[in-house]
Protein backbone atom coordinates (compact mmCIF):
# COMPACT_ATOMS: atom_id res chain seq x y z
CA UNK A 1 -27.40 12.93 34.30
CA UNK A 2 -29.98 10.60 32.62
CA UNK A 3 -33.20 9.25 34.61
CA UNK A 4 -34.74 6.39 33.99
CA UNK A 5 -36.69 7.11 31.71
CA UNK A 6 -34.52 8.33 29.48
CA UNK A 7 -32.43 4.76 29.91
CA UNK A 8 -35.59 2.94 28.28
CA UNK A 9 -35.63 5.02 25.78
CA UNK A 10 -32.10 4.45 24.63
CA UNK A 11 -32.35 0.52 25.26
CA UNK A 12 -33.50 -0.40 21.81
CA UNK A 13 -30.90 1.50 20.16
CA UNK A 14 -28.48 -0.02 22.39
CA UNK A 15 -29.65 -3.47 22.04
CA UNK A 16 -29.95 -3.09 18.35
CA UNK A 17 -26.01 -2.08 18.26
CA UNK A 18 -24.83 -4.64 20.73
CA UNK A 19 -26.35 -7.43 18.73
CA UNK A 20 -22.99 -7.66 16.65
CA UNK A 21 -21.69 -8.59 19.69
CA UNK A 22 -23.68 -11.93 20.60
CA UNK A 23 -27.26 -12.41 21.89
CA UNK A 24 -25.66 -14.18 25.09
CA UNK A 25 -23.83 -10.83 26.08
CA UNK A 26 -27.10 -8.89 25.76
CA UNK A 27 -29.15 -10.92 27.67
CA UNK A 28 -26.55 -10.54 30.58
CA UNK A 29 -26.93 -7.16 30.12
CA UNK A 30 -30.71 -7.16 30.17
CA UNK A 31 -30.19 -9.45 33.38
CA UNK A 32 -28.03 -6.42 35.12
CA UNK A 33 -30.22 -3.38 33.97
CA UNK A 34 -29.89 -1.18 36.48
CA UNK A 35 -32.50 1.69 37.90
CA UNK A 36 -30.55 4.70 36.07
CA UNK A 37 -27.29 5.17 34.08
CA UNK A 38 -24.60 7.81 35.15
CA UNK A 39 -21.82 9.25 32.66
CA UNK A 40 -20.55 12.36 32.36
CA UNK A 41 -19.63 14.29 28.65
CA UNK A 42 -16.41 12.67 28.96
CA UNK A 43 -14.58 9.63 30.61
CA UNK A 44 -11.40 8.79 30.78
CA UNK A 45 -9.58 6.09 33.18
CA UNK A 46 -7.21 4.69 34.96
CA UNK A 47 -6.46 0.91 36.52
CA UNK A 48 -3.94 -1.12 37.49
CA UNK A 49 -4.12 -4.94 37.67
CA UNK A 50 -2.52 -8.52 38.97
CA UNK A 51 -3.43 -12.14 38.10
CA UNK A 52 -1.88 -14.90 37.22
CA UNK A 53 -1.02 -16.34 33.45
CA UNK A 54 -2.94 -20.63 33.60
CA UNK A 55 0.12 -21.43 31.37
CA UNK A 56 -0.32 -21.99 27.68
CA UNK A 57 2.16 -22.90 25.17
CA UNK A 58 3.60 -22.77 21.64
CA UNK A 59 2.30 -24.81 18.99
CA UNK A 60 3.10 -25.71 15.54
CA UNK A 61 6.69 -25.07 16.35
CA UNK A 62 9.58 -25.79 14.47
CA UNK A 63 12.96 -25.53 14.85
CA UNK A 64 14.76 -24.17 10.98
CA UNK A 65 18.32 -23.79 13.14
CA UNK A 66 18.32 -27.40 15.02
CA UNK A 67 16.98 -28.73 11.20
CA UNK A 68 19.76 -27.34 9.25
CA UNK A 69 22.51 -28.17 11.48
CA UNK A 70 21.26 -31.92 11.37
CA UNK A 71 20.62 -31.99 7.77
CA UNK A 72 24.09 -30.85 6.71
CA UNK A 73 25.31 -33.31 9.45
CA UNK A 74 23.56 -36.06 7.85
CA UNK A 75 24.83 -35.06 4.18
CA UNK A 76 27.72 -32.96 4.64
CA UNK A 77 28.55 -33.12 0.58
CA UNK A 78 26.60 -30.12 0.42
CA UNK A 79 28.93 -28.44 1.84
CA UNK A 80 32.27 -30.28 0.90
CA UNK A 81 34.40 -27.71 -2.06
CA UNK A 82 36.71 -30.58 -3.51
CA UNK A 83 33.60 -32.33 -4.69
CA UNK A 84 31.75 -30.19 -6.93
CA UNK A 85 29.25 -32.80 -8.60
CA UNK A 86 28.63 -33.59 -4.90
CA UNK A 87 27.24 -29.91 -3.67
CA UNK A 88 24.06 -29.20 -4.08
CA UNK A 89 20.79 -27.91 -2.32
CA UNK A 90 18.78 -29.30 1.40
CA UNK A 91 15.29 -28.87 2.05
CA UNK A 92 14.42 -29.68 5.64
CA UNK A 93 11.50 -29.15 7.73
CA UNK A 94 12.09 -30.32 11.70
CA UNK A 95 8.85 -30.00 13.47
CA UNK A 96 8.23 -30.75 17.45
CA UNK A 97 5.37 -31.47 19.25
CA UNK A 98 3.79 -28.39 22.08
CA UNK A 99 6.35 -26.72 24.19
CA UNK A 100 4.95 -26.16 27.28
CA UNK A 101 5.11 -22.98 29.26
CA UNK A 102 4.36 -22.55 32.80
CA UNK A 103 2.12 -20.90 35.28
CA UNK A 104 3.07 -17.54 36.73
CA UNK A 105 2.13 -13.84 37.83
CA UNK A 106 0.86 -11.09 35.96
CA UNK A 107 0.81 -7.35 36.49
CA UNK A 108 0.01 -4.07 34.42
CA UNK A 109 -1.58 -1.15 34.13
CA UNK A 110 -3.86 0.61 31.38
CA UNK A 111 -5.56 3.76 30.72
CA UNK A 112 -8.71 4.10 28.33
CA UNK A 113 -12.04 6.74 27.20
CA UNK A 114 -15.62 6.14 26.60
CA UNK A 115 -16.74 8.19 23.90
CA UNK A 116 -19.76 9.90 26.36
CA UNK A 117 -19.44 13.44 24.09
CA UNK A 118 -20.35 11.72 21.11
CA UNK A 119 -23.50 9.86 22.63
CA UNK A 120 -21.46 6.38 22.38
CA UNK A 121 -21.25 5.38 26.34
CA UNK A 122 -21.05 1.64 25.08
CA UNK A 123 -18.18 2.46 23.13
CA UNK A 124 -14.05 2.91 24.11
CA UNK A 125 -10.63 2.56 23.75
CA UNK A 126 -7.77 1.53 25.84
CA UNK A 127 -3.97 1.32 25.70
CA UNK A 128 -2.57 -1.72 28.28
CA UNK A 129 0.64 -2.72 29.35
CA UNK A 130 1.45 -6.02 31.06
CA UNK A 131 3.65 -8.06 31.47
CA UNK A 132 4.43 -12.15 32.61
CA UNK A 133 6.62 -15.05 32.75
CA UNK A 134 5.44 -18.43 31.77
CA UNK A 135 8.85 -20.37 31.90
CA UNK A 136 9.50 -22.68 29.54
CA UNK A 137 9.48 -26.07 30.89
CA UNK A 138 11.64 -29.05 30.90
CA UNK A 139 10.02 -31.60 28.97
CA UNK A 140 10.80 -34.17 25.81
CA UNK A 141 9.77 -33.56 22.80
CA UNK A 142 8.45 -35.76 19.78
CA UNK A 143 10.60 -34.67 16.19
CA UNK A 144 9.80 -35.56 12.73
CA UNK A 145 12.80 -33.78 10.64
CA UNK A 146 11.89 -34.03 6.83
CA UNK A 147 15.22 -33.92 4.59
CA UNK A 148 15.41 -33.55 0.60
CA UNK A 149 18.77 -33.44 -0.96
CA UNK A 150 19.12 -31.78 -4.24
CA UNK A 151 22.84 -32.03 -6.34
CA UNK A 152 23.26 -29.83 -8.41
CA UNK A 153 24.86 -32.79 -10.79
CA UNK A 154 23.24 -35.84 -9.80
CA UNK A 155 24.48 -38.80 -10.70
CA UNK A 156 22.68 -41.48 -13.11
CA UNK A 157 19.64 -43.76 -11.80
CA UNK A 158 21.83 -46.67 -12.73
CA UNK A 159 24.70 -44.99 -10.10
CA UNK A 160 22.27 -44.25 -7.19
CA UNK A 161 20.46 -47.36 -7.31
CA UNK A 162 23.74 -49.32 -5.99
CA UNK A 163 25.10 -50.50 -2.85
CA UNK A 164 26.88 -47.72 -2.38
CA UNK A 165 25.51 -44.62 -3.82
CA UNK A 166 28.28 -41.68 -4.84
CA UNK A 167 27.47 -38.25 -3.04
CA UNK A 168 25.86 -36.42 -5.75
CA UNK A 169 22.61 -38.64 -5.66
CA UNK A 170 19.05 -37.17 -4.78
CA UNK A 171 18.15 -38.13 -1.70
CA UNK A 172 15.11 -37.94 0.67
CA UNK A 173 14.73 -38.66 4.73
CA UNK A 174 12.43 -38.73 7.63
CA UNK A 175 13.70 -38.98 10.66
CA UNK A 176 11.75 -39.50 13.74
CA UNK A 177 13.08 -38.98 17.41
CA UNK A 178 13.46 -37.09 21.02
CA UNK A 179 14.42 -34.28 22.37
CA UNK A 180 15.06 -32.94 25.30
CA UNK A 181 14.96 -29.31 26.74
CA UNK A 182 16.35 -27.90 29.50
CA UNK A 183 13.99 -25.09 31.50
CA UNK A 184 14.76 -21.98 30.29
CA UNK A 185 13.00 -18.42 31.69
CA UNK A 186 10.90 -16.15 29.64
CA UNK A 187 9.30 -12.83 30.03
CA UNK A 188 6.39 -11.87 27.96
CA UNK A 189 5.33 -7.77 27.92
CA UNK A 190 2.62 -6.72 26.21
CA UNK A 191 1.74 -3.68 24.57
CA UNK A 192 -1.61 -3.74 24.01
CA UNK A 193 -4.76 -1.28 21.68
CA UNK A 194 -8.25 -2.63 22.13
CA UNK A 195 -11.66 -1.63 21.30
CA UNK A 196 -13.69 -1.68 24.22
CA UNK A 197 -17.55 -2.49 24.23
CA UNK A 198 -19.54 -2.25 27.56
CA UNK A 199 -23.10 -2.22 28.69
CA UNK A 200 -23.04 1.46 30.45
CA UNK A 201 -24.77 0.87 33.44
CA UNK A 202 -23.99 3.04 36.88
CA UNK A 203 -23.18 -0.43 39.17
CA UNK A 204 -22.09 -3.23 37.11
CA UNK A 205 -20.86 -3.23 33.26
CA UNK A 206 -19.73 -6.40 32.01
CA UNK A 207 -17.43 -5.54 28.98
CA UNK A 208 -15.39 -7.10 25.94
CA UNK A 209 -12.63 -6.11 24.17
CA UNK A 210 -10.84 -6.79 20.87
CA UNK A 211 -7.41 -5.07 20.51
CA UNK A 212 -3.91 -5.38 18.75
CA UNK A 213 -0.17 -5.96 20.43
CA UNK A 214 2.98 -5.66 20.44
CA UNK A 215 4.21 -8.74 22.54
CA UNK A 216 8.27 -8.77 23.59
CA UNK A 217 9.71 -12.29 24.40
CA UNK A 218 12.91 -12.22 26.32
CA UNK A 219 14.52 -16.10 26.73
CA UNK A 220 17.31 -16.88 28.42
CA UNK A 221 18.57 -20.47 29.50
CA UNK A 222 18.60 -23.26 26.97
CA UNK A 223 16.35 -21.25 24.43
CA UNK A 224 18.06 -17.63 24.93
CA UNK A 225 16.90 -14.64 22.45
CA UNK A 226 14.78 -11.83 22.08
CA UNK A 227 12.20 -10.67 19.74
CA UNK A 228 9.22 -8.38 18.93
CA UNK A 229 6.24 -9.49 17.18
CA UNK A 230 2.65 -8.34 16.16
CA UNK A 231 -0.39 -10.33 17.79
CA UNK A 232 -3.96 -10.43 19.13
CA UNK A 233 -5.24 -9.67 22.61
CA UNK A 234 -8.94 -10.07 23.38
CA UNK A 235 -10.18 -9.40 26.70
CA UNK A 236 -13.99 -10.08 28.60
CA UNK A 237 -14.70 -8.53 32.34
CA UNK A 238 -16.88 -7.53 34.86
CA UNK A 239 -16.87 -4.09 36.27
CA UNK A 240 -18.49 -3.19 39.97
CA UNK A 241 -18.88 0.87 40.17
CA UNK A 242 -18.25 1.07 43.88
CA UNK A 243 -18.52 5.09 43.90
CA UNK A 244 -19.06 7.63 41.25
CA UNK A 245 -15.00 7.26 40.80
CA UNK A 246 -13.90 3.71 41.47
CA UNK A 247 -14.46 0.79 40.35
CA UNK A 248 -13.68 -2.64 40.83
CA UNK A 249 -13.20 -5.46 38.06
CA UNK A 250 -12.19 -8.84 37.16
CA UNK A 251 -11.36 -9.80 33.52
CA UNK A 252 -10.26 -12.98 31.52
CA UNK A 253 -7.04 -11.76 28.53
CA UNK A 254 -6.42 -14.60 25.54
CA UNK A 255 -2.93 -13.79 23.46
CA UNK A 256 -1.94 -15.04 20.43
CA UNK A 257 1.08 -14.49 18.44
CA UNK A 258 3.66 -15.73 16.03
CA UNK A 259 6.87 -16.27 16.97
CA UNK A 260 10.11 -17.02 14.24
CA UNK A 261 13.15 -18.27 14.87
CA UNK A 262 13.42 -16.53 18.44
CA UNK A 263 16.92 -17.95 19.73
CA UNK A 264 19.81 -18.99 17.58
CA UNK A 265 19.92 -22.92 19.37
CA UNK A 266 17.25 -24.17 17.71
CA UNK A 267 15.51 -21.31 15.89
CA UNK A 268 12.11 -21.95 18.08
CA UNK A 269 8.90 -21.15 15.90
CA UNK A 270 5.56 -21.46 16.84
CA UNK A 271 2.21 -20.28 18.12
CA UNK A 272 2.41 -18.47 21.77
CA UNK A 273 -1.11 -18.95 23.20
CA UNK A 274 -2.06 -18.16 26.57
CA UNK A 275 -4.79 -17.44 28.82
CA UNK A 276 -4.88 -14.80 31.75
CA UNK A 277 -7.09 -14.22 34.72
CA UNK A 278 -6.36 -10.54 36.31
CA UNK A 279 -8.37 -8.45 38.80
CA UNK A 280 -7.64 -4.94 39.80
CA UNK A 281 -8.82 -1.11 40.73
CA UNK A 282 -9.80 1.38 38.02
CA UNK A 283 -10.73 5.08 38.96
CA UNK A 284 -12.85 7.19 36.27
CA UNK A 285 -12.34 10.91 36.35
């Protein structure tokens, strides 16, 4: 146990390490000083949580399996064997605007410790597991599909510039147009290891967090595959000590990660970002 006294005493040393952080952060925290801080040597904890994902999207996406299949539709000497001055190499790039995802639920649980026995109450880790399912919505997409045709024996400039140009000319296409998709589901769980800094007072802490995941897309529908991928999940909050054990608290999650090629239809890549809102019960032991 700490008294007061002993809390303005530490507060310059605090402030002086939370200043990384943001000014704006610490002057919330100078706003919810409380009369004394409570800790023990060590603190662990526990919390579940439920919210709701606002619906984000991915971005930047393209689409290598859709591209090839309409490039080699579009010159199919590439692939022809009785022409062998006709074969040669395609360089495509298809490109989509946003897909869209969708609103939905969100649930999970994590555990974490504040490094108390090493005089670092401000400072903690935390392992998190959640997980949601922001369908993928039906919606029209703008393409732009970028083609480059390579022989491997072209033919002469003479040859190509005719009416009628033989297959083994260099070639290059863009080709603008729609498409549409179908709703397909998706489930997003994420694994989650963040760095957890808080303002260690014994009635409210307001918190942020910076952490790594591990996010798992499963697809099915239209777009149907699976895949693991690396990412980024930060996380700010607002915790309400309602006894010495338990806690209230209501935090804001952003996720960001790369997907590649995630179903074999169209080879979706892109940029999954999303925002979360999630409230729930921890209890500190």
């Amino acid at each position: 146990m700490f008294d007061h006294q002993q809390t303005i005493e530490r507060r310059p040393t605090l402030k002086t390490t939370l200043q990384a952080m943001g000014s704006a952060l610490i002057i919330v925290m100078g706003i919810l000083e409380p009369s004394g801080v409570r800790y023990a040597q060590a603190e662990w904890y526990i919390a579940g949580f439920g919210g709701f994902s606002t619906g984000g999207d991915f971005s930047s996406v393209t689409m290598p399996v859709r591209g090839d299949q309409l490039a080699r539709q579009q010159f199919p000497q590439v692939d022809d064997p009785s022409n062998a001055g006709g074969r040669g190499t395609i360089y495509q790039h298809f490109k989509t605007s946003d897909i869209s995802l969708g609103s939905s639920a969100l649930y999970g649980g994590k555990v974490g410790y504040f490094f108390n026995d090493m005089k670092l109450p401000w400072l903690g880790v935390e392992a998190e597991v959640f997980s949601t399912t922001p369908k993928i919505k039906s919606q029209t997409l703008e393409t732009s599909h970028e083609i480059t045709y390579q022989p491997n024996d072209p033919a002469s400039a003479t040859l190509c510039a005719g009416i009628v140009p033989p297959p083994n000319c260099p070639a290059s296409v863009t080709n603008k147009s729609r498409l549409s998709l179908n709703e397909s589901d998706l489930r997003v769980v994420t694994f989650a290891l963040n760095l957890i800094a808080r303002y260690p007072s014994s009635v409210v802490q307001p918190y942020v967090g910076l952490g790594v995941g591990a996010f798992y897309f499963i697809s099915s529908g239209q777009i149907e595959g699976r895949q693991f991928v690396p990412g980024l999940n930060t996380q700010f909050g607002l915790k309400y000590l309602a006894t010495e054990h338990w806690a209230l608290y209501a935090e804001g999650k952003y996720n960001l990660a790369h997907v590649s090629t995630l179903d074999s239809t169209f080879g979706v890549t892109g940029l999954y970002t999303i925002f979360h809102f999630a409230a729930g019960v921890a209890y500190h032991f």
